[in-house]
N, C-alpha and C. Protein backbone atom coordinates (compact mmCIF):
# COMPACT_ATOMS: atom_id res chain seq x y z
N UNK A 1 5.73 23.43 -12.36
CA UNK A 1 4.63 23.25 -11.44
C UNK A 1 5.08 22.29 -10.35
N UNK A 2 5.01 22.76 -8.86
CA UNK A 2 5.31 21.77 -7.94
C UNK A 2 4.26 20.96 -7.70
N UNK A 3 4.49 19.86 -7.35
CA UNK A 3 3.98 18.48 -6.50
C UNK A 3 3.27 19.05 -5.65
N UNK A 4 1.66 18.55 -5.12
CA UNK A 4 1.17 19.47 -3.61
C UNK A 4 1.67 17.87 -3.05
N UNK A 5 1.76 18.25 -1.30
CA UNK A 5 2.16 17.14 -0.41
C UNK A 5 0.90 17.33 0.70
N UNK A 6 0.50 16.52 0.79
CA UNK A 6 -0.24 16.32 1.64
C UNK A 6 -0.24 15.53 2.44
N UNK A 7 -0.37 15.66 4.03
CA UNK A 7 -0.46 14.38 5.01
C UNK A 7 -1.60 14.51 5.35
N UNK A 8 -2.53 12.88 5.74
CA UNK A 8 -3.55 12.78 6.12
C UNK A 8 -3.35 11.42 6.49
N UNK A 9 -4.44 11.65 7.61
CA UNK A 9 -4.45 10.02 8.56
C UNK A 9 -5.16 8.94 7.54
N UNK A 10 -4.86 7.99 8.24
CA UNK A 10 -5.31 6.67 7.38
C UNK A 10 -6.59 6.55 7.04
N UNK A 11 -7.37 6.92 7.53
CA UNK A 11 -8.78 6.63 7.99
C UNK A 11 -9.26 7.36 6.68
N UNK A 12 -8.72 8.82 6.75
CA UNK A 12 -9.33 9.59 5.75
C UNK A 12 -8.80 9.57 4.01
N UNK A 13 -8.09 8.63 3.74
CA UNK A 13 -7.93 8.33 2.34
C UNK A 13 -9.37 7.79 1.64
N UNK A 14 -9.90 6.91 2.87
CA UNK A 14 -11.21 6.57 1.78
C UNK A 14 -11.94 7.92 1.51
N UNK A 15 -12.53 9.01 1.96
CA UNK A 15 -13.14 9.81 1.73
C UNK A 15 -12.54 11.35 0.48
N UNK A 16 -11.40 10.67 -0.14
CA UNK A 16 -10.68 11.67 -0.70
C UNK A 16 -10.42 11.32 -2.41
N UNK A 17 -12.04 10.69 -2.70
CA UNK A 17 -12.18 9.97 -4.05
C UNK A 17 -11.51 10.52 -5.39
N UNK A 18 -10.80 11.74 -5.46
CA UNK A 18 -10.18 12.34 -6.84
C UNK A 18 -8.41 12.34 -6.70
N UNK A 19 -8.29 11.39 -5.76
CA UNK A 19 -6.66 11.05 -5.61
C UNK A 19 -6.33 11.18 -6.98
N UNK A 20 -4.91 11.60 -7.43
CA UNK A 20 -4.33 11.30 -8.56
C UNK A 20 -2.90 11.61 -8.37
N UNK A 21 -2.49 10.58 -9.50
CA UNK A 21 -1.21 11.09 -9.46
C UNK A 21 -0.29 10.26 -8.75
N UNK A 22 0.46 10.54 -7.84
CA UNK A 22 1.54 9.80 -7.12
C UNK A 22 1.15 9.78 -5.36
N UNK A 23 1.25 8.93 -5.05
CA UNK A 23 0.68 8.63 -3.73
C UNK A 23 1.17 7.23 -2.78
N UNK A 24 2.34 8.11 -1.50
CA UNK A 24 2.86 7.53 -0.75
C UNK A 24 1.81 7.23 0.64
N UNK A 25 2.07 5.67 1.15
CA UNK A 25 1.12 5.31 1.89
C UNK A 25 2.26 4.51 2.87
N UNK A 26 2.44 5.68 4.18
CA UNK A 26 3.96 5.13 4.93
C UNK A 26 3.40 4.39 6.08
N UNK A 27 4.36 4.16 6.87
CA UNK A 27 3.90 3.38 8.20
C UNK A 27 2.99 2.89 8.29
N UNK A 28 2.59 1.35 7.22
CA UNK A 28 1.98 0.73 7.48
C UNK A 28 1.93 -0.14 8.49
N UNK A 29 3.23 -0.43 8.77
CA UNK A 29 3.17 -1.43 10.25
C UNK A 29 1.84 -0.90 11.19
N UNK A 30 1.83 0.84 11.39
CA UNK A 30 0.34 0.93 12.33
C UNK A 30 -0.81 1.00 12.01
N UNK A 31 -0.99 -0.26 10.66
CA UNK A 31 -2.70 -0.26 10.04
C UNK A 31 -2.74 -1.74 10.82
N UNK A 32 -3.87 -1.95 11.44
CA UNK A 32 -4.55 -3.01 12.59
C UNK A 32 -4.58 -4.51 11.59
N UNK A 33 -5.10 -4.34 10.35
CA UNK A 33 -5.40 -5.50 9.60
C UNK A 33 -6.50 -5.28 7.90
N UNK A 34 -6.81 -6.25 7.76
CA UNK A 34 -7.26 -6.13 6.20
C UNK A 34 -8.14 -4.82 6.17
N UNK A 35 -8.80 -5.23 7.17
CA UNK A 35 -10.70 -4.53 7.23
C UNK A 35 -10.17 -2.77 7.55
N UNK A 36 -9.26 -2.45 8.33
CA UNK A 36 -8.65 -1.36 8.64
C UNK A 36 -7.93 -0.29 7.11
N UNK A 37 -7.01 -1.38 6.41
CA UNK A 37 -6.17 -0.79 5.05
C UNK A 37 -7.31 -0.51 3.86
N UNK A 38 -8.31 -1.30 3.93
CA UNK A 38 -9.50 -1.58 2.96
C UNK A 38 -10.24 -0.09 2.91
N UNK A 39 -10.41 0.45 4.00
CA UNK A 39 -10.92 2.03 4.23
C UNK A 39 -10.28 2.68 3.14
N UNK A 40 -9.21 2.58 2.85
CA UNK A 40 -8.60 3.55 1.78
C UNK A 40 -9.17 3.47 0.67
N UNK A 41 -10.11 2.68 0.37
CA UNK A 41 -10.89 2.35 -0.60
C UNK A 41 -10.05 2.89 -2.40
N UNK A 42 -8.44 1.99 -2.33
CA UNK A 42 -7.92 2.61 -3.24
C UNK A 42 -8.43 1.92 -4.40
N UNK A 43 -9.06 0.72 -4.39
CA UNK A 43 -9.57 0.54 -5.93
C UNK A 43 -10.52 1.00 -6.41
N UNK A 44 -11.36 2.29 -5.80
CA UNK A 44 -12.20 3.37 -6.25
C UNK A 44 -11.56 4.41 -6.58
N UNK A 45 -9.60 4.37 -6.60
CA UNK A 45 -9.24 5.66 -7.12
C UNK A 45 -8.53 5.26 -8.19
N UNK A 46 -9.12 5.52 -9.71
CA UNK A 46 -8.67 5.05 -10.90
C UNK A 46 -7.52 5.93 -11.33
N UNK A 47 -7.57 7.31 -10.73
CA UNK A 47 -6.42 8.09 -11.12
C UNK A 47 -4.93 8.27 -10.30
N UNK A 48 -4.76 6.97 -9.29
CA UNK A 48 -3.29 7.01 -8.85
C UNK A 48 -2.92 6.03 -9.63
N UNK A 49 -1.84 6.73 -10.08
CA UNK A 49 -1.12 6.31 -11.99
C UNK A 49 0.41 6.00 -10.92
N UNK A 50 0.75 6.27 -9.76
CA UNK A 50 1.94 5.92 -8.95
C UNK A 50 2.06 5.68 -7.19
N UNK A 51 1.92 4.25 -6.59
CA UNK A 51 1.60 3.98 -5.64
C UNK A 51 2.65 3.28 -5.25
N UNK A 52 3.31 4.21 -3.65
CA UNK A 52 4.00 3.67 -2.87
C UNK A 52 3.58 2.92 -1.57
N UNK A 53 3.87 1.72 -1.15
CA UNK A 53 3.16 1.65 0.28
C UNK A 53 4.66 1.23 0.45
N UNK A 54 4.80 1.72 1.89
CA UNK A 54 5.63 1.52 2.67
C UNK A 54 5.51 1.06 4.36
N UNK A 55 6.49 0.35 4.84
CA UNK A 55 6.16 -0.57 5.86
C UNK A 55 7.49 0.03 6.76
N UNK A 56 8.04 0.45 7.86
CA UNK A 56 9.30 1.17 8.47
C UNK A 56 10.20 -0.08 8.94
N UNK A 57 11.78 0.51 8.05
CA UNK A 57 12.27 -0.43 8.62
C UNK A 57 12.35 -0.65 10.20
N UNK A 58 12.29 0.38 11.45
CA UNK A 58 12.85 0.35 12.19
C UNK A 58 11.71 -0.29 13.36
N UNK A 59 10.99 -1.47 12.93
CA UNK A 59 9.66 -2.03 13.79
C UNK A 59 11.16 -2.96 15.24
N UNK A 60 9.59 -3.38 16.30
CA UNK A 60 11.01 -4.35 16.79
C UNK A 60 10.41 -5.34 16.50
N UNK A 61 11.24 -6.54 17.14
CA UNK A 61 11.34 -8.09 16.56
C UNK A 61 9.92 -8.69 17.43
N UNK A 62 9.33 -7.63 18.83
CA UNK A 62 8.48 -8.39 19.36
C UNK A 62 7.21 -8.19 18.65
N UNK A 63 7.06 -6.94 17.59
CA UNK A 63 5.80 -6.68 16.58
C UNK A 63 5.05 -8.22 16.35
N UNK A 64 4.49 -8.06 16.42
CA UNK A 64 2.67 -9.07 15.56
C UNK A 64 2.73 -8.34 14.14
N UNK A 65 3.82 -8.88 13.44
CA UNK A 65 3.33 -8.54 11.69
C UNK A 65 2.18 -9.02 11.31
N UNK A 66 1.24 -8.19 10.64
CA UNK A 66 0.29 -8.35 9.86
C UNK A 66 0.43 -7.70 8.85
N UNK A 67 1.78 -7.93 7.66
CA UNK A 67 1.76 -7.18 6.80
C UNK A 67 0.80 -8.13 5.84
N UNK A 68 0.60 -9.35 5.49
CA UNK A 68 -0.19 -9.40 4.62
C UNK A 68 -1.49 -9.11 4.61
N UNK A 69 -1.79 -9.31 5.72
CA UNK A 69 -3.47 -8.93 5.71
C UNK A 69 -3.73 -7.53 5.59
N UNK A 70 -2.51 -6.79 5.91
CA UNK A 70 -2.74 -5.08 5.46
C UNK A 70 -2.26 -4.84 3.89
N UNK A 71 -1.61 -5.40 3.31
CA UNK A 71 -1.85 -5.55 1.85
C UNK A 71 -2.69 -6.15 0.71
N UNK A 72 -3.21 -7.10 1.35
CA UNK A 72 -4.60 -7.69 0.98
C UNK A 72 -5.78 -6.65 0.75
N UNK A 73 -5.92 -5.66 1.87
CA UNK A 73 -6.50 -5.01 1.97
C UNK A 73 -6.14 -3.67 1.12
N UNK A 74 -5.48 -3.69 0.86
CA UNK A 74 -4.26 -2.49 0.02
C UNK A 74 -4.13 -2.32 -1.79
N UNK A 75 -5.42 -3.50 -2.28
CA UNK A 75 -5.42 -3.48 -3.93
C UNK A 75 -5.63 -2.22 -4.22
N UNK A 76 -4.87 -2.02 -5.14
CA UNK A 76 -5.16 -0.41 -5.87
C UNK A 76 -5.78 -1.08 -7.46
N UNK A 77 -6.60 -0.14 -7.68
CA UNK A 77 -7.24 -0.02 -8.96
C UNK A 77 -6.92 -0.38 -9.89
N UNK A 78 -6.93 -1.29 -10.78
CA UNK A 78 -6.30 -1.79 -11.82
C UNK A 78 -5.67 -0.58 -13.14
N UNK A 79 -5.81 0.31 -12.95
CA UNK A 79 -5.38 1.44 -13.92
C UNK A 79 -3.83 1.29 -13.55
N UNK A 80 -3.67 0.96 -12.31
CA UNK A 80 -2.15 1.15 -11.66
C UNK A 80 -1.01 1.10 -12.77
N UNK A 81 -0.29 2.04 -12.84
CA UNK A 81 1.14 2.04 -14.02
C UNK A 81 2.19 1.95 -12.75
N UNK A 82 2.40 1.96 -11.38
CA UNK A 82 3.74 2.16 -11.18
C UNK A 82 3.28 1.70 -9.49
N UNK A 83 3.39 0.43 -9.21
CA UNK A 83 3.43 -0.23 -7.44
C UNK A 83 4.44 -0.29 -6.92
N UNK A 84 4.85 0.41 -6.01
CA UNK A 84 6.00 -0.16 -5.28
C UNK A 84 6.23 -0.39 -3.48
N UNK A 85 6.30 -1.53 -2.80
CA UNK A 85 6.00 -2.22 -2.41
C UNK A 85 7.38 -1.53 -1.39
N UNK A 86 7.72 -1.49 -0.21
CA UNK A 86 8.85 -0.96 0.45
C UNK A 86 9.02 -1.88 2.22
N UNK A 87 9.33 -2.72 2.51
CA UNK A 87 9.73 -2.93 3.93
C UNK A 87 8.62 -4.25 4.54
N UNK A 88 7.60 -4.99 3.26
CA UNK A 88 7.07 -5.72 3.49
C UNK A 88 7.92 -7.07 4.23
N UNK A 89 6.88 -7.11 5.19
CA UNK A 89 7.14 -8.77 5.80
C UNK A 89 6.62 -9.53 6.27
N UNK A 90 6.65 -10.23 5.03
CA UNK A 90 5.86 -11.71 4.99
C UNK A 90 6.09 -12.39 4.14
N UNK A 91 5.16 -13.73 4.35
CA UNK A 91 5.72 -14.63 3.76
C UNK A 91 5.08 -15.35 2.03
N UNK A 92 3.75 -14.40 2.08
CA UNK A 92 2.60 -14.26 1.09
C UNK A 92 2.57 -12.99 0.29
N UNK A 93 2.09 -12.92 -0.77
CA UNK A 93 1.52 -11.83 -1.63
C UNK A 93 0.37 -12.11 -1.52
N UNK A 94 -0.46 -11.21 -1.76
CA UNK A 94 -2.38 -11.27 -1.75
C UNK A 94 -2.55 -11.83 -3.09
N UNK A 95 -3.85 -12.55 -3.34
CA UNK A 95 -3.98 -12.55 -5.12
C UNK A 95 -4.46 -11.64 -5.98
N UNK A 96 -4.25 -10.36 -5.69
CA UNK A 96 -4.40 -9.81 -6.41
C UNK A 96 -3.39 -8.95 -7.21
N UNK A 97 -2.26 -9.57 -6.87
CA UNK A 97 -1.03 -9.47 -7.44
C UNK A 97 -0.72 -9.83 -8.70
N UNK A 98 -1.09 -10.91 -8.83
CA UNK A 98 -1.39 -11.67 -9.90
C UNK A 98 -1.91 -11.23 -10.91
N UNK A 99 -2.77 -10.30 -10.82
CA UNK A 99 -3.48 -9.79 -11.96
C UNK A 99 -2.51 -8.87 -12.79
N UNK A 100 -2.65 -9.43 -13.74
CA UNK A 100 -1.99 -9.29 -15.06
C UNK A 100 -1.42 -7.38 -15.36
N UNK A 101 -2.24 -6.73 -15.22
CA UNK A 101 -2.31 -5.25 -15.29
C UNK A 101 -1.44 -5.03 -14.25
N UNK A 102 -1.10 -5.33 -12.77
CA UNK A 102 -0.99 -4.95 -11.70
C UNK A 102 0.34 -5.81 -11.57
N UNK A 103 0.79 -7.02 -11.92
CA UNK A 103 1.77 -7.43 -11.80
C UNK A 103 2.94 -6.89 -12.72
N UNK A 104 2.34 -6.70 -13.63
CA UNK A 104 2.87 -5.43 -14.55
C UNK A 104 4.15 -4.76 -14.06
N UNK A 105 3.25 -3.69 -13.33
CA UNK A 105 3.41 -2.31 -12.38
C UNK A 105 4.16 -2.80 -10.89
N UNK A 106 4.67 -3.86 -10.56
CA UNK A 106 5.08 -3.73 -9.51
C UNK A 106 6.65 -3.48 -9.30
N UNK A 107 7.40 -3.09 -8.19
CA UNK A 107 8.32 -2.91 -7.94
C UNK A 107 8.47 -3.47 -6.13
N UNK A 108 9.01 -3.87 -6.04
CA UNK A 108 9.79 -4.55 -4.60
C UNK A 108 10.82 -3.85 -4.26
N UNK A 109 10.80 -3.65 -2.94
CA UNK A 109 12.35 -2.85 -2.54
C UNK A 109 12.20 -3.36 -0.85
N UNK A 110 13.66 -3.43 -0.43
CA UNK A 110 13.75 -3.96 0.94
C UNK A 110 12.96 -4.90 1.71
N UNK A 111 12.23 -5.67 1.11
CA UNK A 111 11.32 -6.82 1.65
C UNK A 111 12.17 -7.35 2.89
N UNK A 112 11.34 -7.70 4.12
CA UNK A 112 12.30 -8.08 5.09
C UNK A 112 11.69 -9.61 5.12
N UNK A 113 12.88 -10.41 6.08
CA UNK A 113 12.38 -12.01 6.36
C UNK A 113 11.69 -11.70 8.04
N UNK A 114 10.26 -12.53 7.38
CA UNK A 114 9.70 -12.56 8.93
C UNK A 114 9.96 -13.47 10.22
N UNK A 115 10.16 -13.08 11.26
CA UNK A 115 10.73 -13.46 12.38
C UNK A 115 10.13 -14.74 12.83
């Protein structure tokens, strides 16, 4: 059985409540801030069991990072078995990292140093 792939704009993840499964969330560098990533309303989706967010390496140096406040906004559901975290930069984790279930499940890859 193949994987379905689906692309859809940012906006419309909150309205797509039976997510499951494995679910890549790319080019975050172009989410505005907390209140913007929060739409995805992913801690109402108990069935993504595998969550990628990803951030592009190829931003330039004059960017306004707001990666934390777009990960703040970015808690996934505590069911989470598998986080992985791709091109973040900053200098904070949100607290909800911390949580025990969720710190679990995380994975880090290419974290950059912020400018």
């Amino acid at each position: 059985m193949s994987a379905m792939r689906k692309v859809v704009g940012f906006e419309e993840l909150g309205y797509l409540k039976n997510l499951k499964g494995k679910v890549a969330i790319r080019k975050l560098e172009r989410v505005n801030g907390k209140e913007e990533a929060a739409r995805a309303c992913l801690t109402e989706k108990p069935n993504i069991h595998k969550l990628q967010l990803v951030w592009s390496d190829l931003r330039s140096e004059g960017n306004n990072f707001n990666d934390e406040q777009v990960l703040e906004g970015l808690e996934p559901h505590p069911n989470i078995k598998s986080l992985r975290i791709e091109g973040f930069c900053g200098d904070n984790f949100p607290s909800w990292i911390m949580n025990r279930s969720i710190s679990e499940a995380i994975k880090l890859e290419k974290l950059m140093e912020p400018n």
